[in-house]
N, C-alpha and C. Protein backbone atom coordinates (compact mmCIF):
# COMPACT_ATOMS: atom_id res chain seq x y z
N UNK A 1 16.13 16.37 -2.01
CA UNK A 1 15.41 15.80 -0.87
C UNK A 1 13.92 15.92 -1.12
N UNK A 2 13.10 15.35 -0.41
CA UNK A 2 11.42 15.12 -0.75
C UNK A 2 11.00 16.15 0.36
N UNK A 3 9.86 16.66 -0.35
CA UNK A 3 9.62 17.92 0.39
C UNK A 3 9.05 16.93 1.67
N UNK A 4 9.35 17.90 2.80
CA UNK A 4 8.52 17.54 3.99
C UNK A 4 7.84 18.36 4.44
N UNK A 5 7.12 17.79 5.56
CA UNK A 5 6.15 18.51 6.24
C UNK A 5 6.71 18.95 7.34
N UNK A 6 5.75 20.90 7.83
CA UNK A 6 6.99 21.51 8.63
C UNK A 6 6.13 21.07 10.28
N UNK A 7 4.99 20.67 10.29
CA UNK A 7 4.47 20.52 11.50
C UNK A 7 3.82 19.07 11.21
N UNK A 8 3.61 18.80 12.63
CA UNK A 8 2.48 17.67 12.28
C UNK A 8 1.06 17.44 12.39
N UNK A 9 0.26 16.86 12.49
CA UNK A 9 -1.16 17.03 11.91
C UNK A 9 -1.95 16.81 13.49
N UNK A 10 -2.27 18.22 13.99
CA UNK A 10 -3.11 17.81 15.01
C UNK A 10 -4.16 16.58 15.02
N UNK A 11 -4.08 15.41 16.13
CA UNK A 11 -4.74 14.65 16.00
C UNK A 11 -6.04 14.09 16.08
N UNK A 12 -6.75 16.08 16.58
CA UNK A 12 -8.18 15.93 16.56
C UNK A 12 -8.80 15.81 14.92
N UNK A 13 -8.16 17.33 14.58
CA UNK A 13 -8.23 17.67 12.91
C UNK A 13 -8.15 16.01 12.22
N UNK A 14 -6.85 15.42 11.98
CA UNK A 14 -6.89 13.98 11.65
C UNK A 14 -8.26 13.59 12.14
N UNK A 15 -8.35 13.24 12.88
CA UNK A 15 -9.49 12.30 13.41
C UNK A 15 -10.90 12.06 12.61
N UNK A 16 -10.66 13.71 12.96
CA UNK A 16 -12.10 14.57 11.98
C UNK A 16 -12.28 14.40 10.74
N UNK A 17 -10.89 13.49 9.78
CA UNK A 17 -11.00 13.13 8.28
C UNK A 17 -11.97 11.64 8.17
N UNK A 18 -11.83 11.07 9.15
CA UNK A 18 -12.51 9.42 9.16
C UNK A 18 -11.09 8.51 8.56
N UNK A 19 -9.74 9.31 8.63
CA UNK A 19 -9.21 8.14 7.92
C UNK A 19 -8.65 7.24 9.14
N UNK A 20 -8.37 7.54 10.08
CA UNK A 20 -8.44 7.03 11.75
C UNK A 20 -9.04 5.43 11.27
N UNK A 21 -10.45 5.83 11.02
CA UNK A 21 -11.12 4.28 11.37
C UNK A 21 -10.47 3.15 9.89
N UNK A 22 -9.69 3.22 8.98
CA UNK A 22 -9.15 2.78 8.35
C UNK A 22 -8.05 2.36 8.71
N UNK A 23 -7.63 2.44 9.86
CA UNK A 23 -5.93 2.27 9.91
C UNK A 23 -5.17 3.63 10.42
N UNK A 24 -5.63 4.33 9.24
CA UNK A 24 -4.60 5.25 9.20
C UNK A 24 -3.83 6.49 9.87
N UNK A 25 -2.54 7.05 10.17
CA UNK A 25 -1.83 7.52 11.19
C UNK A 25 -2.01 9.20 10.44
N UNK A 26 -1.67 9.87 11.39
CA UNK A 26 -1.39 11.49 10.72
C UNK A 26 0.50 11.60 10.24
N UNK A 27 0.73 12.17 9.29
CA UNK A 27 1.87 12.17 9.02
C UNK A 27 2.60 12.60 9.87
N UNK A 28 3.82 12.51 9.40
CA UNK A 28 5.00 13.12 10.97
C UNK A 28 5.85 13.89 10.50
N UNK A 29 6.33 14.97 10.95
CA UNK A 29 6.94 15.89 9.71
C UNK A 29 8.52 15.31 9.40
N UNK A 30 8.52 14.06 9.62
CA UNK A 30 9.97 13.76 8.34
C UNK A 30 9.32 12.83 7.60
N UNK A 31 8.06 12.68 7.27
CA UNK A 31 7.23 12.12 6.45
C UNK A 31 7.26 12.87 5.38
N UNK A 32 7.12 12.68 4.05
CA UNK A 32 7.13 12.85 2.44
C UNK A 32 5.88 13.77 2.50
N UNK A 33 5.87 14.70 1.90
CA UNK A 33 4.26 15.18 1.56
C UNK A 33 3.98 14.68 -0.22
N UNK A 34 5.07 14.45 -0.74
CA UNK A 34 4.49 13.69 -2.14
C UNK A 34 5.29 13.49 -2.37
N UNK A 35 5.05 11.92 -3.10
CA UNK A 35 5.91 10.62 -3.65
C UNK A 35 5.55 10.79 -4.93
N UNK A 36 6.67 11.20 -6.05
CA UNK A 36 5.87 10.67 -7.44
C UNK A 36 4.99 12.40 -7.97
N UNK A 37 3.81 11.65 -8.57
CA UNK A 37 2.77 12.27 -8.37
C UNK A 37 1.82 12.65 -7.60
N UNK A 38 2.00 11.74 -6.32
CA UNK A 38 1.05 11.52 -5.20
C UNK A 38 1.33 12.28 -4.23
N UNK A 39 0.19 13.49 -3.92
CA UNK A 39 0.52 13.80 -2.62
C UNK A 39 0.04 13.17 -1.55
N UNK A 40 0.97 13.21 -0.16
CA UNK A 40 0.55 11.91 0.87
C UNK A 40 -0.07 12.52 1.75
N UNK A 41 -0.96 11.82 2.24
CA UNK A 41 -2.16 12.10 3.16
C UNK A 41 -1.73 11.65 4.29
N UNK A 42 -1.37 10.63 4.90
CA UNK A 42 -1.74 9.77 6.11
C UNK A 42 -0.47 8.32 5.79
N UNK A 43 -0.60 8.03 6.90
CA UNK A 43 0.51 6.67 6.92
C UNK A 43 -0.99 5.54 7.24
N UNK A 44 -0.57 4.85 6.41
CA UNK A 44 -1.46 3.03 6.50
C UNK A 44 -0.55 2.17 6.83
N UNK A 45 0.51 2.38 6.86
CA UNK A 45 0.78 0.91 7.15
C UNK A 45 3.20 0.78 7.22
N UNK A 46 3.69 0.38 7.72
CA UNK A 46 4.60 0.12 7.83
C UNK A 46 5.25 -0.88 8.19
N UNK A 47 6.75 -1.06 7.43
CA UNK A 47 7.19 -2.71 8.02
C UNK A 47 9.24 -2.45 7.96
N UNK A 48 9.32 -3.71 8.14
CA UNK A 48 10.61 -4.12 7.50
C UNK A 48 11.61 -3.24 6.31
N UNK A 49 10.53 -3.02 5.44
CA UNK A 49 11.18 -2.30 4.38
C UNK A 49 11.19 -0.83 4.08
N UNK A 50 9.85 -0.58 4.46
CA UNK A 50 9.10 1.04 4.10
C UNK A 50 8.40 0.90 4.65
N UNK A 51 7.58 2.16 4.39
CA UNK A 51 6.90 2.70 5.00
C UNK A 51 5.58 2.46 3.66
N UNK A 52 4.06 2.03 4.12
CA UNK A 52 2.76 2.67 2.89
C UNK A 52 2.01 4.11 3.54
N UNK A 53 2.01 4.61 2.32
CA UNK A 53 1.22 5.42 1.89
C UNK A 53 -0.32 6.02 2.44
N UNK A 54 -1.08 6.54 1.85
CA UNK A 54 -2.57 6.95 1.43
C UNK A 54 -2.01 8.23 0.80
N UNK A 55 -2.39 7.99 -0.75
CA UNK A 55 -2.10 9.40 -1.24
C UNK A 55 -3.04 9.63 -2.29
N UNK A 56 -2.69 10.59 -3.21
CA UNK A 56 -3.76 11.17 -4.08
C UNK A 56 -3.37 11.87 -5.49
N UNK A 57 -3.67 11.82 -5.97
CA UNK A 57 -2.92 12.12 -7.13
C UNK A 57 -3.84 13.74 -7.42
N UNK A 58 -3.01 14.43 -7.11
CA UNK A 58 -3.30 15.78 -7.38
C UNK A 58 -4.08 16.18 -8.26
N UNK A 59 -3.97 15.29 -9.57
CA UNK A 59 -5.32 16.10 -10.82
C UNK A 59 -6.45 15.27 -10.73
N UNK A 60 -6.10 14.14 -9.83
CA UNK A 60 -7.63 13.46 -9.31
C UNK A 60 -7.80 12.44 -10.38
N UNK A 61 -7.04 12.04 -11.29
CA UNK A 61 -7.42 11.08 -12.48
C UNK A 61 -7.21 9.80 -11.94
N UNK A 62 -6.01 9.83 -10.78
CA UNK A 62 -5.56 8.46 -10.49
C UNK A 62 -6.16 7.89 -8.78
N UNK A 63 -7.47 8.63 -8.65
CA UNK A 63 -7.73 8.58 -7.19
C UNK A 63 -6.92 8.72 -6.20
N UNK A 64 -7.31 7.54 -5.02
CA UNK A 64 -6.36 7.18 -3.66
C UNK A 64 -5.24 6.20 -4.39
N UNK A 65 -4.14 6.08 -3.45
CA UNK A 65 -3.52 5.21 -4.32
C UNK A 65 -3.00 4.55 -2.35
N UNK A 66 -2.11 3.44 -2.34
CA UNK A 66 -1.44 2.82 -1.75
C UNK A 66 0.34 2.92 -2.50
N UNK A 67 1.02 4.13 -1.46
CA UNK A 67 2.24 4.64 -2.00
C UNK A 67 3.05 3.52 -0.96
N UNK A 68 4.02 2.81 -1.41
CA UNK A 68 5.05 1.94 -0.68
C UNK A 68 6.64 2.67 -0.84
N UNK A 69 6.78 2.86 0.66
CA UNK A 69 8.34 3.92 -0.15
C UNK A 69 9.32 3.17 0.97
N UNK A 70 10.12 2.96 0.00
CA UNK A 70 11.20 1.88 0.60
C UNK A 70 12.26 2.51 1.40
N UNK A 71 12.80 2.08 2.84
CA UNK A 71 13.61 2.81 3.71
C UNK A 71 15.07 2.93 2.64
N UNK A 72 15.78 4.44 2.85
CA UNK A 72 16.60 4.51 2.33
C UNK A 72 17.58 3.57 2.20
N UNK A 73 18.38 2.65 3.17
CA UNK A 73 19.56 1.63 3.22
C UNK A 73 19.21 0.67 2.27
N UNK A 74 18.01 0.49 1.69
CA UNK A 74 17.52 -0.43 0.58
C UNK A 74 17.60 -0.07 -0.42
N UNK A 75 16.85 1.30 -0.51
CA UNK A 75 16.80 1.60 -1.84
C UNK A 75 18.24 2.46 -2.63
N UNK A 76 18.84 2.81 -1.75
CA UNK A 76 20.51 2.73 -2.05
C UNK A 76 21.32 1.65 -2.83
N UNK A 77 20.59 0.38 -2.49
CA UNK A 77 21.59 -0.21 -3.10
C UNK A 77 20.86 -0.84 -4.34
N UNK A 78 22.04 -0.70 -5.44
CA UNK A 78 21.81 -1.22 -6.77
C UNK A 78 20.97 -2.70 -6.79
N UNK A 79 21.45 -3.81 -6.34
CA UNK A 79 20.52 -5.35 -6.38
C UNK A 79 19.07 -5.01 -6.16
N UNK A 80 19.29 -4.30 -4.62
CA UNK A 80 17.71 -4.74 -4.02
C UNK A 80 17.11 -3.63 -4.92
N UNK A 81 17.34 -2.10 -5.69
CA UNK A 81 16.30 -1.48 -6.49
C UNK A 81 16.10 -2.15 -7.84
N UNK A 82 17.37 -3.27 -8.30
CA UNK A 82 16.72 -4.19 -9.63
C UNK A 82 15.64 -5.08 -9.16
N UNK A 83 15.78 -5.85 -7.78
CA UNK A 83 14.46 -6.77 -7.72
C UNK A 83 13.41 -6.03 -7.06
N UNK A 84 13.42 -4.92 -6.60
CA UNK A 84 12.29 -3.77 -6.72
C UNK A 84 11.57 -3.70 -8.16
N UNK A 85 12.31 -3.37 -9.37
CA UNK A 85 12.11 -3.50 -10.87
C UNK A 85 11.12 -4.19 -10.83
N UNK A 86 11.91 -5.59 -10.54
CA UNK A 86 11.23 -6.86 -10.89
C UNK A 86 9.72 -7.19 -10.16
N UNK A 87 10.09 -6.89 -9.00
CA UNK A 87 8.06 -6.70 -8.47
C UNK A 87 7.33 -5.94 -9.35
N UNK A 88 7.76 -4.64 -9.45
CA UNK A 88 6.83 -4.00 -9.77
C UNK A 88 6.48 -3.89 -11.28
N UNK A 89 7.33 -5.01 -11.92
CA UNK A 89 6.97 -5.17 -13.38
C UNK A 89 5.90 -6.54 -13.12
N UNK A 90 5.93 -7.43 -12.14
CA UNK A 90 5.16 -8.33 -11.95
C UNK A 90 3.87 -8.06 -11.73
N UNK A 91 4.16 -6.85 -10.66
CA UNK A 91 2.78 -6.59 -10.46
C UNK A 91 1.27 -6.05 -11.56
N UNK A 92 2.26 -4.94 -12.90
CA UNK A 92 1.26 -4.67 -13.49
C UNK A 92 1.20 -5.28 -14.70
N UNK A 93 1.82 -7.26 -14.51
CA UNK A 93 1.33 -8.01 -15.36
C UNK A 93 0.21 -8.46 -14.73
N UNK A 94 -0.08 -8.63 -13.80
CA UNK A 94 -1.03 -9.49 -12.88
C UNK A 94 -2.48 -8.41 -13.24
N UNK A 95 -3.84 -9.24 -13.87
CA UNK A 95 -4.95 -8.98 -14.10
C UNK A 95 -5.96 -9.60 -13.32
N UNK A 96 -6.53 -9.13 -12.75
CA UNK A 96 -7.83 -9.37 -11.56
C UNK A 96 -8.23 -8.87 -10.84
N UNK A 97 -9.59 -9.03 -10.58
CA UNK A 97 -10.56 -8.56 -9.39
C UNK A 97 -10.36 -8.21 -8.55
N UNK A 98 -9.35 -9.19 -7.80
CA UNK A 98 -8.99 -9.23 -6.55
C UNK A 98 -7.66 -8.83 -6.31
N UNK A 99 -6.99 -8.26 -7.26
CA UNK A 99 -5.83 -7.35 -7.01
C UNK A 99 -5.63 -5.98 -7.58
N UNK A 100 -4.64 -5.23 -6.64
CA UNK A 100 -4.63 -3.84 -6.60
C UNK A 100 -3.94 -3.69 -7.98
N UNK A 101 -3.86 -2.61 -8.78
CA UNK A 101 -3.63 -2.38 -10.04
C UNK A 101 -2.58 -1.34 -9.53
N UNK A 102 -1.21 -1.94 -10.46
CA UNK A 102 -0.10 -0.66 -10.52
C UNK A 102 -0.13 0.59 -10.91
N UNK A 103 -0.24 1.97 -10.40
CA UNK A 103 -0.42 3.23 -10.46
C UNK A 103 0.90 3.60 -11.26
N UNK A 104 1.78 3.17 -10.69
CA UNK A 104 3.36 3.85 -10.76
C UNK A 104 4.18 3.51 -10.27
N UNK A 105 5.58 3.92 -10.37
CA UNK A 105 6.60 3.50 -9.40
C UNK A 105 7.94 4.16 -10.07
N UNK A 106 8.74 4.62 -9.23
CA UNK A 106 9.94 5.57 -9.38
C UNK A 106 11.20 5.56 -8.64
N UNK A 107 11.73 6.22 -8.67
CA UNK A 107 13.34 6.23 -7.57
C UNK A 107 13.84 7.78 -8.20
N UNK A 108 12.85 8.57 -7.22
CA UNK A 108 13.01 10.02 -7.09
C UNK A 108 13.42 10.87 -6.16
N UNK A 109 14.26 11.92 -6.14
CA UNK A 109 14.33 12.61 -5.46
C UNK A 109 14.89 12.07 -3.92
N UNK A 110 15.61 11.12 -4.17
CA UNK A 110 16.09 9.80 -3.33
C UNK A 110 15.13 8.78 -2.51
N UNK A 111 13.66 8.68 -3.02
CA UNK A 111 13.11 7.74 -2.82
C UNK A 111 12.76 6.91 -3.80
N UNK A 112 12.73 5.56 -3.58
CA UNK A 112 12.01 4.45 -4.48
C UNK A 112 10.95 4.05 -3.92
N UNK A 113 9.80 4.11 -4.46
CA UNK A 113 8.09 3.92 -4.61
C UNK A 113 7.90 2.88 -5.36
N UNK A 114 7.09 2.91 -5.47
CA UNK A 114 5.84 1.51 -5.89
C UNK A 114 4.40 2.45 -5.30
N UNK A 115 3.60 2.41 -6.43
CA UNK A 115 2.14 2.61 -5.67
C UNK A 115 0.86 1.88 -6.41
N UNK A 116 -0.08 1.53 -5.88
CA UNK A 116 -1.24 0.79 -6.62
C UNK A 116 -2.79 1.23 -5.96
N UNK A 117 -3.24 1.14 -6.56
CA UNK A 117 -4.84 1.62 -6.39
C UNK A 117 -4.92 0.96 -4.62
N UNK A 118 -5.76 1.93 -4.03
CA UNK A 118 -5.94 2.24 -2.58
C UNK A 118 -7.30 1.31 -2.69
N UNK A 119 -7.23 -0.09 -1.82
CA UNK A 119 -8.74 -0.70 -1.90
C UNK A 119 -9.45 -0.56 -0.37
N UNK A 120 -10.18 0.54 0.14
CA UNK A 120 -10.23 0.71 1.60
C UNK A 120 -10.81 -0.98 2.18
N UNK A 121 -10.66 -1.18 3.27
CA UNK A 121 -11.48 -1.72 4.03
C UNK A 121 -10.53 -2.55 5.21
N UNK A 122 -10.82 -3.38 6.19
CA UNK A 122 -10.38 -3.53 7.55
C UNK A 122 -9.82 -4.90 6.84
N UNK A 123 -8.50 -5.08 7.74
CA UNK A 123 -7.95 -6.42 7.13
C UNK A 123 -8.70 -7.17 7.86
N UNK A 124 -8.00 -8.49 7.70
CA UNK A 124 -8.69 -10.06 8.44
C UNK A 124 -8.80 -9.72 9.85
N UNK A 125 -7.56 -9.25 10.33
CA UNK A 125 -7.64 -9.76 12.07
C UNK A 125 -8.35 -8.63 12.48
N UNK A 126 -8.00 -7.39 12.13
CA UNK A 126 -9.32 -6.36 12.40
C UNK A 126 -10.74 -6.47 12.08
N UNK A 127 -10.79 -7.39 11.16
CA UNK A 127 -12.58 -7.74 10.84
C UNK A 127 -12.88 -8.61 11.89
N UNK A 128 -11.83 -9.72 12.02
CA UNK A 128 -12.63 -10.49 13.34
C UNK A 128 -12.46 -10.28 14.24
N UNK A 129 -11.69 -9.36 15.08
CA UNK A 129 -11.65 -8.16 16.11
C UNK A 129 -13.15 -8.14 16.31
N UNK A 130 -13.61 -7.48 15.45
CA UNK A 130 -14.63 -6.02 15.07
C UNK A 130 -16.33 -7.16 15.22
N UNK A 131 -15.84 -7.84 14.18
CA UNK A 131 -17.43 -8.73 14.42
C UNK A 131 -17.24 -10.28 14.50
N UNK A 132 -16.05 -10.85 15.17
CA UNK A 132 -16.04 -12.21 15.31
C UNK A 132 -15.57 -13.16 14.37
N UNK A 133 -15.84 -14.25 14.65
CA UNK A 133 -15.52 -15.19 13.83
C UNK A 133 -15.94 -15.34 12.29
N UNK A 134 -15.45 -15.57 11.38
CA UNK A 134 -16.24 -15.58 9.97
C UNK A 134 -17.33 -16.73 9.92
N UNK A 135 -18.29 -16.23 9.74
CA UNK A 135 -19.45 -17.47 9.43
C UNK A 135 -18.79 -18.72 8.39
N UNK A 136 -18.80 -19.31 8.01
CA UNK A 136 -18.67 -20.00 6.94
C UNK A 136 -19.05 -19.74 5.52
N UNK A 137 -20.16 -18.74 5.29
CA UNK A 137 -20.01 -18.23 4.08
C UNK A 137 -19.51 -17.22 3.50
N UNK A 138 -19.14 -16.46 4.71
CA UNK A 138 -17.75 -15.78 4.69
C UNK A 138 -16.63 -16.22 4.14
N UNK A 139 -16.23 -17.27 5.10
CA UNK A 139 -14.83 -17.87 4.80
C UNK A 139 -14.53 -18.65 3.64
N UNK A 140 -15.86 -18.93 3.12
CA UNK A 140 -15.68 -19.67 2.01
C UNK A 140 -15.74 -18.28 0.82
N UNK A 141 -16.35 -17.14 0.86
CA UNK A 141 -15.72 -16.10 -0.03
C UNK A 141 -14.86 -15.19 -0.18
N UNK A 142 -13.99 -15.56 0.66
CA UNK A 142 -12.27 -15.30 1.24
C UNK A 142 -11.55 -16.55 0.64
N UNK A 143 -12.24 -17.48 1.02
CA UNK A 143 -11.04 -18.25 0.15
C UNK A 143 -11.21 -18.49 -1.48
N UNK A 144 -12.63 -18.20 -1.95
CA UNK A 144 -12.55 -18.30 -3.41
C UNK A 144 -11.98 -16.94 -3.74
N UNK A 145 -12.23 -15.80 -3.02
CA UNK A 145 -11.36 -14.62 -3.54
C UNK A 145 -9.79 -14.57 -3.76
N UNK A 146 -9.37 -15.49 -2.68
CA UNK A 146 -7.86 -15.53 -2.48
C UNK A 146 -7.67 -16.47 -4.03
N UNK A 147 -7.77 -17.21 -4.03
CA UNK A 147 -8.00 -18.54 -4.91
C UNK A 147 -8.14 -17.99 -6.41
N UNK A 148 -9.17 -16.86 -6.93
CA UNK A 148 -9.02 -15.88 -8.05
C UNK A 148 -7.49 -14.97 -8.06
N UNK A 149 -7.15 -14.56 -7.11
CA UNK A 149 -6.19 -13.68 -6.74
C UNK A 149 -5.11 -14.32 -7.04
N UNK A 150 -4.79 -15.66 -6.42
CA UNK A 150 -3.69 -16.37 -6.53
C UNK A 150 -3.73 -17.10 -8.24
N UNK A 151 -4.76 -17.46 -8.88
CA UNK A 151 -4.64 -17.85 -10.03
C UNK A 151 -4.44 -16.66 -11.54
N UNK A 152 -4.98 -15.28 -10.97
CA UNK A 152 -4.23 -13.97 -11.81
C UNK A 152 -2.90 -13.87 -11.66
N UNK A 153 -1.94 -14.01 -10.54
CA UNK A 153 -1.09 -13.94 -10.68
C UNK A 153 -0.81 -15.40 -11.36
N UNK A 154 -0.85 -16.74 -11.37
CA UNK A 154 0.13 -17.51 -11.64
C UNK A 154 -0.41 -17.23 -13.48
N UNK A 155 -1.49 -17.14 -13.98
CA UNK A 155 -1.63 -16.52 -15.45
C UNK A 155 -0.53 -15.70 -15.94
N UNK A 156 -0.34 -14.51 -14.86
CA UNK A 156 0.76 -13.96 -15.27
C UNK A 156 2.19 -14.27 -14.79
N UNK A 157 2.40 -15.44 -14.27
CA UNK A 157 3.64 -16.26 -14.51
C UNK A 157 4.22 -15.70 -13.11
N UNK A 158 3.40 -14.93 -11.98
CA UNK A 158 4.28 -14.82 -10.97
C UNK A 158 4.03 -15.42 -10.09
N UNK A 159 4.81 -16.03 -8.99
CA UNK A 159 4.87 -16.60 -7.88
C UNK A 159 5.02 -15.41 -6.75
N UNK A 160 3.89 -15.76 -5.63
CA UNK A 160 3.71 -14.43 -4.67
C UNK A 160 4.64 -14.79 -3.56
N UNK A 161 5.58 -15.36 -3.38
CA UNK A 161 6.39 -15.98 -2.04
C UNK A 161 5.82 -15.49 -0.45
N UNK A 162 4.74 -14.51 -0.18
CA UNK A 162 4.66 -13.88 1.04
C UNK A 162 3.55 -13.73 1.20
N UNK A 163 2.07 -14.76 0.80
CA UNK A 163 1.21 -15.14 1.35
C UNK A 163 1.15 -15.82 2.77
N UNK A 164 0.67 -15.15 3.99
CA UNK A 164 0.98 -15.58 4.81
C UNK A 164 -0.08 -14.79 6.10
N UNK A 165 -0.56 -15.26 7.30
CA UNK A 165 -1.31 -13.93 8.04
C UNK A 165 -0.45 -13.25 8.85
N UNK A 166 -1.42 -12.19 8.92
CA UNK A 166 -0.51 -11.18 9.81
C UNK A 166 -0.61 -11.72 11.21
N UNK A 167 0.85 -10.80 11.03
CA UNK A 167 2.14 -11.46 13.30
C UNK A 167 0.74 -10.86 13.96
């Protein structure tokens, strides 16, 4: 089993890290304290499949990372951890600017991971939350970024099926 955590993270202490204004949640003690190599800091983000990450790689060589750990009923089964494989061999063909670089990825200790370099900053709908509408020369360097992003991957021969904005 993955070690856990025996309490959970008072939410002033949290607060007091700044990772709050990123997103990010205090762990919960049936939360992972390390995936891999990574010990986990904080929850960023969750869906459908798993749960992400904010973690750290203990000897500090591999920074923050973005840990993706897939809910057990998935990663149980044989198909869906081969096309797990298959992402995450896609992913660290894919070369560019504008995408996160594969750290690692495993099926340990009865979890299956995926993790890639941690790129901080506020998504779309939280940026225009925060300061409005995108000017136009904004939006036009969002879409040439996307546009680099989307042409590293098709270089490396993958198709992203789940470009799409967030619900």
């Amino acid at each position: 089993m993955p070690e856990q955590s025996h309490s959970v993270v008072d939410p002033r202490v949290f607060a007091a890290t700044g990772l709050d204004r990123l997103g990010a949640s205090p762990l919960r003690a049936v939360d992972p304290q390390r995936v891999g190599p990574f010990r986990i800091l904080a929850l960023i983000g969750s869906g459908g499949m798993g749960r992400i990450y904010l973690g750290r790689d203990p000897n500090g060589g591999l920074g923050l990372a973005a840990v993706k750990v897939i809910r057990p009923e998935y990663a149980e089964d044989v198909q869906f951890r081969r096309r797990f494989e298959r992402e995450a061999e896609a992913l660290a063909r894919v070369q560019g600017g504008q995408t996160a670089v594969l750290l690692g990825r495993g099926f340990d200790q009865d979890l299956l991971w995926m993790a890639t370099e941690y790129i901080p900053g506020l998504s779309l709908s939280a940026t225009v939350a925060e300061h409005g509408t995108l000017d136009l020369a904004a939006a036009w360097r969002l879409a040439a970024d996307l546009g680099q992003a989307v042409g590293a991957m098709e270089r490396a021969a993958v198709v992203h099926r789940d470009i799409k904005p967030p619900m």
